[in-house]
N, C-alpha and C. Protein backbone atom coordinates (compact mmCIF):
# COMPACT_ATOMS: atom_id res chain seq x y z
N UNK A 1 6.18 -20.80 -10.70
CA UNK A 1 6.59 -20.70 -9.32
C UNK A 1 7.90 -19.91 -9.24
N UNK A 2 8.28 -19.23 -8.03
CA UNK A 2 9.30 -18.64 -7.80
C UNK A 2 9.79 -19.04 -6.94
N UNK A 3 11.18 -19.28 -6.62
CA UNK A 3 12.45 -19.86 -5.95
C UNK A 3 12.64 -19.10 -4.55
N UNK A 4 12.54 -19.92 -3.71
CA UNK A 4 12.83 -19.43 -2.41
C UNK A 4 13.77 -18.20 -2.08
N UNK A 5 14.83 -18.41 -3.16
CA UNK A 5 15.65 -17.21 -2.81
C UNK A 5 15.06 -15.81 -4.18
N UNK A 6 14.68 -16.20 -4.73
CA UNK A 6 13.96 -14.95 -5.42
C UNK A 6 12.66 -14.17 -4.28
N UNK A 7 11.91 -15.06 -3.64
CA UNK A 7 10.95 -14.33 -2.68
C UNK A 7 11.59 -13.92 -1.29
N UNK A 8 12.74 -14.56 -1.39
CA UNK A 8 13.53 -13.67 -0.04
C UNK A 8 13.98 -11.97 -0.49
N UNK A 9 13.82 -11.72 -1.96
CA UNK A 9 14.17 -10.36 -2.16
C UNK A 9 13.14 -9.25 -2.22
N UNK A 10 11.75 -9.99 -1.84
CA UNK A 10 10.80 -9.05 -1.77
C UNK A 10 11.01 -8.38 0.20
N UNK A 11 10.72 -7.28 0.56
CA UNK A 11 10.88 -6.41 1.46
C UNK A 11 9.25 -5.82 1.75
N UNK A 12 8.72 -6.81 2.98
CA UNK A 12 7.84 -6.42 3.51
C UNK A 12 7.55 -5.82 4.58
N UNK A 13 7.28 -4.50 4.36
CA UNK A 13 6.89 -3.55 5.58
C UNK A 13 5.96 -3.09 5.86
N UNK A 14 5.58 -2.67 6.96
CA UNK A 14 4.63 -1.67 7.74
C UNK A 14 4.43 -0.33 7.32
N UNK A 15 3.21 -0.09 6.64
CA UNK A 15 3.11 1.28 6.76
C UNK A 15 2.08 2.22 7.21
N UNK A 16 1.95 3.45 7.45
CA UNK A 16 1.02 3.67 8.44
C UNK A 16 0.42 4.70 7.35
N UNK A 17 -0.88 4.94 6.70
CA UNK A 17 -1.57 5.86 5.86
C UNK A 17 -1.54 7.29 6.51
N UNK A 18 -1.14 8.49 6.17
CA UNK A 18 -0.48 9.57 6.46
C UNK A 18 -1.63 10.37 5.85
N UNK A 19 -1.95 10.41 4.44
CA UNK A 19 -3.15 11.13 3.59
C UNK A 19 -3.37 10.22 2.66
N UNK A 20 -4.86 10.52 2.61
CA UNK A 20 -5.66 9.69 0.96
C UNK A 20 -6.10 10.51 0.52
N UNK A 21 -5.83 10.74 -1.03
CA UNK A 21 -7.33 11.39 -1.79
C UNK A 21 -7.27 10.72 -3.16
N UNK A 22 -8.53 11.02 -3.85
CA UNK A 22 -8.59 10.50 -5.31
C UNK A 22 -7.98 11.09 -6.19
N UNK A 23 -7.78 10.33 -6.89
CA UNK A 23 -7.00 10.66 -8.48
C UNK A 23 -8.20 11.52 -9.42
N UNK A 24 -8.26 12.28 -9.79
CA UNK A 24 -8.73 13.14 -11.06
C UNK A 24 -8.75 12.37 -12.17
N UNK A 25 -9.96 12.12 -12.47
CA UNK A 25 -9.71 11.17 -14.17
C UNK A 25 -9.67 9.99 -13.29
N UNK A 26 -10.00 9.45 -12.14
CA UNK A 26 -9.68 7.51 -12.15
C UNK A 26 -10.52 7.61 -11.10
N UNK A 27 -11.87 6.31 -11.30
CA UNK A 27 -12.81 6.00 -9.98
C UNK A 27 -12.23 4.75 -9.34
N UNK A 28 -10.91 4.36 -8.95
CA UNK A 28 -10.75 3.31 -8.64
C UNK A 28 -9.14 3.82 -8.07
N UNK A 29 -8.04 4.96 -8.78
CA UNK A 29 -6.98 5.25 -8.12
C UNK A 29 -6.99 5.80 -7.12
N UNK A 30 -6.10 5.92 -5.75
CA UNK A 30 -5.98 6.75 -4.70
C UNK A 30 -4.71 7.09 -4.55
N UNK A 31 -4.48 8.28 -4.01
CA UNK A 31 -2.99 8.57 -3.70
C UNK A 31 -2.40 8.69 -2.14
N UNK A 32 -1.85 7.65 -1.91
CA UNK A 32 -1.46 8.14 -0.58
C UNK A 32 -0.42 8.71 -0.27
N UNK A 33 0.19 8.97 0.68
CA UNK A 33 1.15 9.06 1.38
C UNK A 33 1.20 8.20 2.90
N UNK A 34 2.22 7.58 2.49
CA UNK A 34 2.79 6.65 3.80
C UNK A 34 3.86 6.84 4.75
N UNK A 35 3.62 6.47 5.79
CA UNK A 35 5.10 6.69 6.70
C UNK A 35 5.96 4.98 6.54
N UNK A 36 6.66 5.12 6.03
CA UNK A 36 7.17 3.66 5.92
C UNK A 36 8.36 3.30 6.91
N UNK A 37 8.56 3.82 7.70
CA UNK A 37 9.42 3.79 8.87
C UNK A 37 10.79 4.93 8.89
N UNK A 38 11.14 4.40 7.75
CA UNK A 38 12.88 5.08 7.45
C UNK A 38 12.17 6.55 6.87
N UNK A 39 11.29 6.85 5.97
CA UNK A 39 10.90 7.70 5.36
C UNK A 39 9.14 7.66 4.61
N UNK A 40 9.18 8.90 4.32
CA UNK A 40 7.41 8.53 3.60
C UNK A 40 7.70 9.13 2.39
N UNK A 41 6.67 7.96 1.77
CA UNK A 41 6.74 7.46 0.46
C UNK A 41 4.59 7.74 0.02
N UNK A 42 5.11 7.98 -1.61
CA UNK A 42 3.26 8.39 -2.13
C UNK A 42 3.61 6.70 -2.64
N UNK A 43 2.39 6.23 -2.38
CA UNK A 43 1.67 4.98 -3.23
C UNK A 43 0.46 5.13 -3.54
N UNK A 44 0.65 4.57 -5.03
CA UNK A 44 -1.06 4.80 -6.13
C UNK A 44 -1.70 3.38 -6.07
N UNK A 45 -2.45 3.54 -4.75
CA UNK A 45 -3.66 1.98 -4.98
C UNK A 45 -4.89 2.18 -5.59
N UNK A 46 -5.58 1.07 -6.56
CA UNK A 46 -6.49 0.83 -6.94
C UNK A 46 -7.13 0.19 -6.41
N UNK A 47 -7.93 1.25 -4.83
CA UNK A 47 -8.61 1.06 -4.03
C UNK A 47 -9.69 1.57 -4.07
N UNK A 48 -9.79 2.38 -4.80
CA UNK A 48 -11.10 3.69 -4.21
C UNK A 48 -12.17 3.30 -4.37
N UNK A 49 -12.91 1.84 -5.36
CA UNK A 49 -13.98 1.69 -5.58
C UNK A 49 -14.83 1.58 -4.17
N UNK A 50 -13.73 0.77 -3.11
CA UNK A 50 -14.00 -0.21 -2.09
C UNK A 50 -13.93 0.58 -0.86
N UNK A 51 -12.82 1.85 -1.06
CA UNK A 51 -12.59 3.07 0.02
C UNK A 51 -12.45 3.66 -0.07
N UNK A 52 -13.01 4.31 1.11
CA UNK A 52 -13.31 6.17 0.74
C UNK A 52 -11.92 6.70 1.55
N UNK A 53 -11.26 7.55 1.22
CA UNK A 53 -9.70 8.01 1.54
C UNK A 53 -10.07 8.66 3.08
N UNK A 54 -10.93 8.97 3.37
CA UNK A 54 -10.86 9.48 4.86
C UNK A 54 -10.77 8.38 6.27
N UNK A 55 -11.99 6.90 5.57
CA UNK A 55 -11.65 5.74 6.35
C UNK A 55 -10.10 5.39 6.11
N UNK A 56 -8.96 5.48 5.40
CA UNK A 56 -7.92 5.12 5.52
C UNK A 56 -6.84 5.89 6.34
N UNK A 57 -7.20 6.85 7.10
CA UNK A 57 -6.31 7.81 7.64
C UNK A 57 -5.84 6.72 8.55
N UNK A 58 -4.50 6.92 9.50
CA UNK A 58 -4.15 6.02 10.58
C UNK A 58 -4.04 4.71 10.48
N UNK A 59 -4.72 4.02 9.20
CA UNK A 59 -4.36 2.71 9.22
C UNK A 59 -3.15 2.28 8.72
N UNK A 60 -2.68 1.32 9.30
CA UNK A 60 -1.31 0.61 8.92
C UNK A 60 -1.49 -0.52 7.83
N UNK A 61 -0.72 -0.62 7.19
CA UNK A 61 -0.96 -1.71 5.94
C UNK A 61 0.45 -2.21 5.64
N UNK A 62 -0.10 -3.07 5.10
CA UNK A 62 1.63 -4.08 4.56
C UNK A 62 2.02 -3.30 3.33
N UNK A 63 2.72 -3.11 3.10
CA UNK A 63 3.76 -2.47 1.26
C UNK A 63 4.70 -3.14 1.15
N UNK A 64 4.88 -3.20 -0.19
CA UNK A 64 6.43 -4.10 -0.91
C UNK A 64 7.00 -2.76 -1.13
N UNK A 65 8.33 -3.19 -0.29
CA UNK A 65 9.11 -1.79 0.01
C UNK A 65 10.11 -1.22 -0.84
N UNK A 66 10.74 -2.64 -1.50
CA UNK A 66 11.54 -2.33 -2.58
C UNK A 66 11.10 -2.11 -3.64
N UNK A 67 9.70 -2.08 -4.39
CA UNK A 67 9.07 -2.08 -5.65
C UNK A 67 9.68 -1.29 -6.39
N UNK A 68 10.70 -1.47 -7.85
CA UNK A 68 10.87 -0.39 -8.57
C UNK A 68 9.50 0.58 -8.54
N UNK A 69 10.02 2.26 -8.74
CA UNK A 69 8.82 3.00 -8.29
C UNK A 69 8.08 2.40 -10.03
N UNK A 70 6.90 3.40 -10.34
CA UNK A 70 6.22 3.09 -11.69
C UNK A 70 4.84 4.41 -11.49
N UNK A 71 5.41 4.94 -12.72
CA UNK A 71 4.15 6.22 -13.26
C UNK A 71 2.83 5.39 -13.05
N UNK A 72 2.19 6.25 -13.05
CA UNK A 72 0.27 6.13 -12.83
C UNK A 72 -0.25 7.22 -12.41
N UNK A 73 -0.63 7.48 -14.00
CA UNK A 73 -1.79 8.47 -14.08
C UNK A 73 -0.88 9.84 -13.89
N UNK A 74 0.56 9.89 -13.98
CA UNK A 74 1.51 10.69 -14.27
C UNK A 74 1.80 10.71 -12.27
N UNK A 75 1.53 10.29 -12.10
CA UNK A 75 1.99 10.44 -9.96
C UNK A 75 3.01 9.12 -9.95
N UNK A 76 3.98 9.52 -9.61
CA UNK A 76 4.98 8.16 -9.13
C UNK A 76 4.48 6.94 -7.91
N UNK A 77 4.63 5.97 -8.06
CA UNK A 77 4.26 5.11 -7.26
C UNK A 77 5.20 4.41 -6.70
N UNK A 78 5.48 4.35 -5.13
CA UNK A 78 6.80 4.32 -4.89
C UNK A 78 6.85 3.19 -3.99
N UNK A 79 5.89 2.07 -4.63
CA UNK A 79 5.62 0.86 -3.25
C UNK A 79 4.70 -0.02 -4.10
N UNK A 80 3.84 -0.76 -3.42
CA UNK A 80 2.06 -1.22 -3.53
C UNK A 80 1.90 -2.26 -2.23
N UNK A 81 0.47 -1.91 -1.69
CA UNK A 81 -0.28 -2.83 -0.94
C UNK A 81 -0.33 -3.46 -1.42
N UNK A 82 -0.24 -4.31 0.33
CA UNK A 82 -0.85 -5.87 -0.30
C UNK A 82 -2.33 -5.87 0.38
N UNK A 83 -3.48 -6.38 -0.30
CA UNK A 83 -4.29 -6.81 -0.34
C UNK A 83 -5.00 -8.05 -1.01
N UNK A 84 -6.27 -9.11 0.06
CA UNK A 84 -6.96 -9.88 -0.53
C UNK A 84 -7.36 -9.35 -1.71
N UNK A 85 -8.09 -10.14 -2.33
CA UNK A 85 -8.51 -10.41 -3.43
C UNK A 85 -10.27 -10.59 -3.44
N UNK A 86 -11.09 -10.14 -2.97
CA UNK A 86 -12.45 -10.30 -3.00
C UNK A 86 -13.76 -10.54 -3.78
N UNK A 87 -14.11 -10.71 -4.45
CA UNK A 87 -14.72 -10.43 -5.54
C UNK A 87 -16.25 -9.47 -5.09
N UNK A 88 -16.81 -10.12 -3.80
CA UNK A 88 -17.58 -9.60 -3.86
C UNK A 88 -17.75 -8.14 -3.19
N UNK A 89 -16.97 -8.11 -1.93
CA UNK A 89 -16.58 -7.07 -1.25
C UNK A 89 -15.65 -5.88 -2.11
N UNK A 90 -14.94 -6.31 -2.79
CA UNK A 90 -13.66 -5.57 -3.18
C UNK A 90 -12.26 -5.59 -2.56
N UNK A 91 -11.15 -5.34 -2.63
CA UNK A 91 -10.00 -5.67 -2.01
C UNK A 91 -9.99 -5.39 -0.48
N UNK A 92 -9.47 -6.04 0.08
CA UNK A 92 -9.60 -6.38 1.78
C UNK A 92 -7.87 -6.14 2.32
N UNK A 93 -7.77 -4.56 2.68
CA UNK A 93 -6.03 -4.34 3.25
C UNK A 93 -5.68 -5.56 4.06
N UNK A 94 -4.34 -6.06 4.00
CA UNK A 94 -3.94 -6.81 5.24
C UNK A 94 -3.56 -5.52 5.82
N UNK A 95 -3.47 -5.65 7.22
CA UNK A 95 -2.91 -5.08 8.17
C UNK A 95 -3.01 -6.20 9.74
N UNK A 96 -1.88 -5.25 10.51
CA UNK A 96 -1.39 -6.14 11.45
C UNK A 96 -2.45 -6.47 12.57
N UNK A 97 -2.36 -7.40 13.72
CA UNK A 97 -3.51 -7.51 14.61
C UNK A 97 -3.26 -5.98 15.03
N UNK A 98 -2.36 -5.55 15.46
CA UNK A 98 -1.85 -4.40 16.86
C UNK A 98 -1.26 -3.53 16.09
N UNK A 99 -1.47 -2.27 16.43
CA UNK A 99 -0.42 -1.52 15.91
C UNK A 99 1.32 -1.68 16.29
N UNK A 100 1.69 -1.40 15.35
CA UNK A 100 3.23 -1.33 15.55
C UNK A 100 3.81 -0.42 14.85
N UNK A 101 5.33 0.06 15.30
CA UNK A 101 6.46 1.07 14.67
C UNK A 101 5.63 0.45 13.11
N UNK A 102 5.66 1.79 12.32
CA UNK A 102 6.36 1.94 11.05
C UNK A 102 7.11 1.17 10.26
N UNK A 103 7.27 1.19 9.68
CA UNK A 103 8.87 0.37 8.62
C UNK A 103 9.37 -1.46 8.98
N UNK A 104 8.50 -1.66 10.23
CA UNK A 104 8.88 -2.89 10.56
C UNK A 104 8.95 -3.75 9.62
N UNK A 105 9.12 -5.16 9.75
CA UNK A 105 9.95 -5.75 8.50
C UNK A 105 9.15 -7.39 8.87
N UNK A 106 8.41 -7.69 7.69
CA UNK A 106 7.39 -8.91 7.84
C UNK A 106 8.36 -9.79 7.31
N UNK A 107 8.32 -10.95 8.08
CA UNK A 107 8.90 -12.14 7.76
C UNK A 107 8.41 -12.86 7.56
């Protein structure tokens, strides 16, 4: 378990999918680009089995904003979704009921 004040240092935001495409060499990486409010940021999800990068245009999704960045597949990764966990479907984005600003800040 982790300590209330250790999960107060995670930074949850809004972000809005800007571009998707696949990774070369990976049936499961995607590369996006996000608008994360303050600025846009590329994040490498291991989504693609479950989505095709054109259904992700315009959608908004949750990201951990502070994530040290981390190589994959040599592309910097400068975040990660959050997503369910599915087994049978495949990963399920959270995103908000409504759209909202960018960068907003989940509590």
């Amino acid at each position: 378990m982790i300590t209330y004040d250790d999960f107060k240092k995670v930074e949850l935001r809004i972000a809005t999918i800007l571009s998707a495409e696949r990774i070369p060499g990976s049936d499961k990486l995607l590369r996006l680009e996000v608008n994360a409010g303050e600025e846009k940021r590329q994040i490498v999800a291991g989504i693609g089995k479950n989505h095709r990068p054109e259904d992700l245009l315009g959608r908004q999704i949750v990201i951990v904003a502070n994530l040290e960045p981390r190589q994959l597949m040599g592309l910097e990764s400068q975040g990660m979704l959050l997503a369910a966990s599915v087994e049978e479907s495949g990963p399920i984005l959270l995103t908000p009921e409504t759209k909202i600003d960018a960068g907003a800040e989940i509590r």
